[in-house]
C-alpha atoms as a PDB file:
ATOM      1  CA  UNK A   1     -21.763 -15.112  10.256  1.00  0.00           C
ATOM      2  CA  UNK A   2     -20.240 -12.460   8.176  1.00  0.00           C
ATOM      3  CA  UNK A   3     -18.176 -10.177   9.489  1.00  0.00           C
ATOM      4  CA  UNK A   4     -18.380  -6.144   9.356  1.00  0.00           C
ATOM      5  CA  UNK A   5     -16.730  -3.746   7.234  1.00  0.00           C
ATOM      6  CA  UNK A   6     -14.473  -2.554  10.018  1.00  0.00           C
ATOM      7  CA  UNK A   7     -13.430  -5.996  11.242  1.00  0.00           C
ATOM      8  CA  UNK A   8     -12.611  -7.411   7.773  1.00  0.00           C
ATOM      9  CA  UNK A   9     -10.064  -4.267   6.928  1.00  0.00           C
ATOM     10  CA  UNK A  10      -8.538  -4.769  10.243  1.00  0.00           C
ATOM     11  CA  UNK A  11      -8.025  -8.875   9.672  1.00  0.00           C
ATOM     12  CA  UNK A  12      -6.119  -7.288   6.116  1.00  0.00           C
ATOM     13  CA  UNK A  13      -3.990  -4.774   7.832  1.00  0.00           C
ATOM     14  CA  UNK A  14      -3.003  -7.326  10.364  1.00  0.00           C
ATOM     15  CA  UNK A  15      -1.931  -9.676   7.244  1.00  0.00           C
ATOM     16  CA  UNK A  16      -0.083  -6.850   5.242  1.00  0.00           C
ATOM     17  CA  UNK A  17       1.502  -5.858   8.604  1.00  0.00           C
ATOM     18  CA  UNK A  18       2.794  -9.216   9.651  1.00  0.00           C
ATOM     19  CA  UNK A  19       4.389  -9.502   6.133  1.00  0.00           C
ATOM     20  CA  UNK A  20       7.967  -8.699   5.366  1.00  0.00           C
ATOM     21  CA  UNK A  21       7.100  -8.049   1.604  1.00  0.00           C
ATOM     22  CA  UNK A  22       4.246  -6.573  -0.581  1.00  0.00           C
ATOM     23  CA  UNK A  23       1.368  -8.926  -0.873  1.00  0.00           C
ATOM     24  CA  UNK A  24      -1.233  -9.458  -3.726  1.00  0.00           C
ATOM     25  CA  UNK A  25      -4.807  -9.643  -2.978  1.00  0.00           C
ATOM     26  CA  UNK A  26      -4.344 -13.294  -3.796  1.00  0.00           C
ATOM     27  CA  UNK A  27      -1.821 -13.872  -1.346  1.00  0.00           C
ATOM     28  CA  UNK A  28      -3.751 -12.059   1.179  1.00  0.00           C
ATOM     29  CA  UNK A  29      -7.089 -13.813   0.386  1.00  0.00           C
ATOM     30  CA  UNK A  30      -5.024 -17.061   1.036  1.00  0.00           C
ATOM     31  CA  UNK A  31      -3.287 -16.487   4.391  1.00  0.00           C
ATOM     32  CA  UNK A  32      -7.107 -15.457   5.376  1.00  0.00           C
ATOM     33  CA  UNK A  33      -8.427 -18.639   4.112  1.00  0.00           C
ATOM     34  CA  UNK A  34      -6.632 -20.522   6.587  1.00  0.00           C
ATOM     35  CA  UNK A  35      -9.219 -19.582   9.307  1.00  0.00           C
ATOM     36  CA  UNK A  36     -11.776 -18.181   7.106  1.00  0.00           C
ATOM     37  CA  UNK A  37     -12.358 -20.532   4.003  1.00  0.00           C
ATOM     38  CA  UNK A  38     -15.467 -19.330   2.789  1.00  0.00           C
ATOM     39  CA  UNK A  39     -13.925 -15.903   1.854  1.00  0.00           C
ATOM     40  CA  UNK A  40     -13.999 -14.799  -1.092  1.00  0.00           C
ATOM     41  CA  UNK A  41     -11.761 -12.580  -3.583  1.00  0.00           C
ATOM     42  CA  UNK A  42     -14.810  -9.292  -3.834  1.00  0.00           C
ATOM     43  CA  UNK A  43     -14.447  -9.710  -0.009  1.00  0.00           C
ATOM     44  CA  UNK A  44     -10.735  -9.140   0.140  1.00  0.00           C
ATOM     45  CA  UNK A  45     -10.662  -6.554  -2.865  1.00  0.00           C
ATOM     46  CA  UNK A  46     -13.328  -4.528  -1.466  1.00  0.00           C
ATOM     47  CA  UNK A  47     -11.501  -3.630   2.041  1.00  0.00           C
ATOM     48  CA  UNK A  48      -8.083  -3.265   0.078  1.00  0.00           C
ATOM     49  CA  UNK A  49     -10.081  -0.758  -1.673  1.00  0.00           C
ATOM     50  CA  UNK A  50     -11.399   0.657   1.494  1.00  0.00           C
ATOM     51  CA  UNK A  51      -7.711   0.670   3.575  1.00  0.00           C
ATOM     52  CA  UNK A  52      -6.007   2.185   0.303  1.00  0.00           C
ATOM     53  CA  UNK A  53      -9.149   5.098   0.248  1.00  0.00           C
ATOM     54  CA  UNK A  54      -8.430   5.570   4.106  1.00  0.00           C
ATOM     55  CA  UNK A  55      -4.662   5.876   3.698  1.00  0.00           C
ATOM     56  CA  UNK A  56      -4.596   3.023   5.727  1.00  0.00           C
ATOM     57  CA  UNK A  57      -2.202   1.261   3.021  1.00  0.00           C
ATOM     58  CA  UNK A  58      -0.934   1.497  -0.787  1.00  0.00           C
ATOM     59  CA  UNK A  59      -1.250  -0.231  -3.602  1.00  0.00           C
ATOM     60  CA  UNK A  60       2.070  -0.594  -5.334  1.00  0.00           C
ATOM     61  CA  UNK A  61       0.839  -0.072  -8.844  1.00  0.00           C
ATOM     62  CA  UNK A  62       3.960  -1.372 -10.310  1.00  0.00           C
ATOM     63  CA  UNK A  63       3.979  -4.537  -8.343  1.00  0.00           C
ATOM     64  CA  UNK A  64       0.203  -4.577  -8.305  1.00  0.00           C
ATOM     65  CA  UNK A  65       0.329  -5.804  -4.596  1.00  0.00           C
ATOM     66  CA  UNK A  66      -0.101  -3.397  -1.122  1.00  0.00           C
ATOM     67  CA  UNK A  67       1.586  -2.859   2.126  1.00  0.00           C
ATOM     68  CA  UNK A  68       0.316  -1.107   5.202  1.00  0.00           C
ATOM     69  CA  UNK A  69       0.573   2.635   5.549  1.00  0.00           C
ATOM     70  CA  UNK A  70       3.178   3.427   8.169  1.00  0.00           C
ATOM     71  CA  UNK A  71       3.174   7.089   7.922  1.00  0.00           C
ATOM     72  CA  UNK A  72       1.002  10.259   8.629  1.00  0.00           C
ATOM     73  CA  UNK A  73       0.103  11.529   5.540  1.00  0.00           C
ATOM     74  CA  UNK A  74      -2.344  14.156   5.760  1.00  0.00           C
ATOM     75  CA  UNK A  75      -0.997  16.651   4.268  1.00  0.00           C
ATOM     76  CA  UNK A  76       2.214  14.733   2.113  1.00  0.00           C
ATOM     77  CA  UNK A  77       3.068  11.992  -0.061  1.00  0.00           C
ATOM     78  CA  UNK A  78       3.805   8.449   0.149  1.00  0.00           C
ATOM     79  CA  UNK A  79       7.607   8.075  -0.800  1.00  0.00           C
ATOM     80  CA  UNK A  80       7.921   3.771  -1.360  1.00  0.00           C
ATOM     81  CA  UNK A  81      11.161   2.776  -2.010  1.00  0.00           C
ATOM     82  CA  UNK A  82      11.049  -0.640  -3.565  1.00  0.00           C
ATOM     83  CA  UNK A  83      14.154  -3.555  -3.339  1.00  0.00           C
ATOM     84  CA  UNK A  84      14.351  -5.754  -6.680  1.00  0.00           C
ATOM     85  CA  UNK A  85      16.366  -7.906  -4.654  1.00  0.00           C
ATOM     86  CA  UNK A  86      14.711  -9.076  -1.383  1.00  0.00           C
ATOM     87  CA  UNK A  87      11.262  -7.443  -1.772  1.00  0.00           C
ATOM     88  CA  UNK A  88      11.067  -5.223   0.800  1.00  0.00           C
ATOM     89  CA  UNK A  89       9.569  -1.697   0.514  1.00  0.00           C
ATOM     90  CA  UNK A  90      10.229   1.320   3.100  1.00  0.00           C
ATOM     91  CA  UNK A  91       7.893   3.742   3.146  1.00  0.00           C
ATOM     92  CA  UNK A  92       9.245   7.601   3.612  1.00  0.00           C
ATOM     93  CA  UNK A  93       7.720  10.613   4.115  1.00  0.00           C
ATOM     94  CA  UNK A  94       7.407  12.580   0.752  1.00  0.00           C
ATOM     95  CA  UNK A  95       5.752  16.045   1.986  1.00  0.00           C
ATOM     96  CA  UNK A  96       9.124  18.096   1.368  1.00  0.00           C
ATOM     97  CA  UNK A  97       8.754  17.381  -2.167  1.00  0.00           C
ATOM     98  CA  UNK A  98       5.058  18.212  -2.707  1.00  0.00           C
ATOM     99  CA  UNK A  99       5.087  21.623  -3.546  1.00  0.00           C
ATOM    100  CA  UNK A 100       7.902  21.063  -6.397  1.00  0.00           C
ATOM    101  CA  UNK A 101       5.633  18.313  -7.746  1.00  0.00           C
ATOM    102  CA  UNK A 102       2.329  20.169  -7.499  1.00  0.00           C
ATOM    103  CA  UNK A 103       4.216  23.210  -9.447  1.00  0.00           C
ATOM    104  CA  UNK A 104       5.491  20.934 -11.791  1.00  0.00           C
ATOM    105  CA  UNK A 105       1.856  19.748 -13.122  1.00  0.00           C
ATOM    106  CA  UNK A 106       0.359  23.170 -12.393  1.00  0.00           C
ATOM    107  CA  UNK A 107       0.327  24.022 -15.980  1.00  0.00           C
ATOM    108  CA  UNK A 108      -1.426  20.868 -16.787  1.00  0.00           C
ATOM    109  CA  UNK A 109      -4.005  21.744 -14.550  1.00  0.00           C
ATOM    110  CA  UNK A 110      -3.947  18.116 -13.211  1.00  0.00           C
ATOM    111  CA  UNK A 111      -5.811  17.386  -9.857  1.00  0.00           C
ATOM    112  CA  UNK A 112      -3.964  14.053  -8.483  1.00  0.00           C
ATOM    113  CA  UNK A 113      -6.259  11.858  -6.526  1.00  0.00           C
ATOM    114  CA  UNK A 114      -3.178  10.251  -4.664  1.00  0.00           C
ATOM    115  CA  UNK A 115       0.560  11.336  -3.883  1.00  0.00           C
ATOM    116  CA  UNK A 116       2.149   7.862  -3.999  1.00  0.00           C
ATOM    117  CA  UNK A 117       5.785   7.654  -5.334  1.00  0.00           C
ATOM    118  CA  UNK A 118       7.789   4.642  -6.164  1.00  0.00           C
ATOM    119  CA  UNK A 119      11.648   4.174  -6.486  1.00  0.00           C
ATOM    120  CA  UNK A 120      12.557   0.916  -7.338  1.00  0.00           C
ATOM    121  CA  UNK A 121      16.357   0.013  -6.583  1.00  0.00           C
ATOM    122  CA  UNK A 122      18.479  -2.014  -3.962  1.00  0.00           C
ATOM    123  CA  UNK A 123      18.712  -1.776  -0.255  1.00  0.00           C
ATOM    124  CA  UNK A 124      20.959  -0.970   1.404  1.00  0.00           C
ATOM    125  CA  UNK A 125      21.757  -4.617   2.457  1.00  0.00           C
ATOM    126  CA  UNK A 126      21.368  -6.002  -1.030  1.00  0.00           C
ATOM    127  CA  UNK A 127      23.618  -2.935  -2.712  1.00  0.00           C
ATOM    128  CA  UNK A 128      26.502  -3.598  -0.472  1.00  0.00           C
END
C-alpha cells in the first residue's frame, strides 16, 4: 500500500534529522530502502521538493544534498554554514541581514523566491 503525501515527507525528515551530515536524495532513497524497497527515486524527489517548498528543509545547492530546517523562518533567511572538513552544516538565523540584502538587489528589481545563504569554511572543531 502506498503511503500518503504527509507520511512519506515525515519518513524524509526523520532520515535528514537522524543524520549528522547533508544527505543526497540518493542517500536518502537508500536508508529508506531498507524497510521500503519498492521506493522509488520520483517518490523521494517529490517530498524533498515538498519539505524544501514548506521550509521544512534546504537544499544545499552547492552540495546538491538537504538537511532539515531547524529554524523559524517566516519572516528571515536561512544562514547555512557549511564545514569542508567533517561535513556538518549549522543552520543560523539570517533575518538581521535581510533588509541589507533586499536593498542591495532593489535596483535590480529582483523578487527572490528563497533567502538561503551558504558559507562554506571550518568549524570550529576542525579550525582549531
Amino acid at each position: 500500500m502506498r503511503k500518503q503525501a504527509a507520511t512519506r515527507q515525515s519518513d524524509i525528515l526523520s532520515v535528514l534529522t537522524a543524520s549528522e551530515t547533508p544527505m543526497t536524495a540518493y542517500q536518502i532513497l537508500e536508508e529508506l530502502q531498507r524497510d521500503e524497497p519498492e521506493i522509488a527515486p520520483p517518490t523521494v524527489y517529490r517530498a524533498l521538493a515538498a519539505l524544501t517548498e514548506q521550509g521544512r528543509a534546504h537544499r544545499l545547492e552547492s552540495l546538491k544534498s538537504f538537511v532539515p530546517c531547524r529554524c523559524d523562518h517566516a519572516q528571515s533567511m536561512a544562514l547555512l554554514t557549511i564545514c569542508e572538513s567533517c561535513g556538518v552544516v549549522e543552520e543560523h538565523d539570517g533575518g538581521p541581514l535581510l533588509p541589507e540584502l533586499t536593498a542591495l538587489i532593489a535596483a535590480t528589481n529582483f523578487k527572490p523566491a528563497r533567502h538561503i545563504f551558504e558559507l562554506r569554511g571550518q568549524c570550529g572543531n576542525c579550525a582549531a
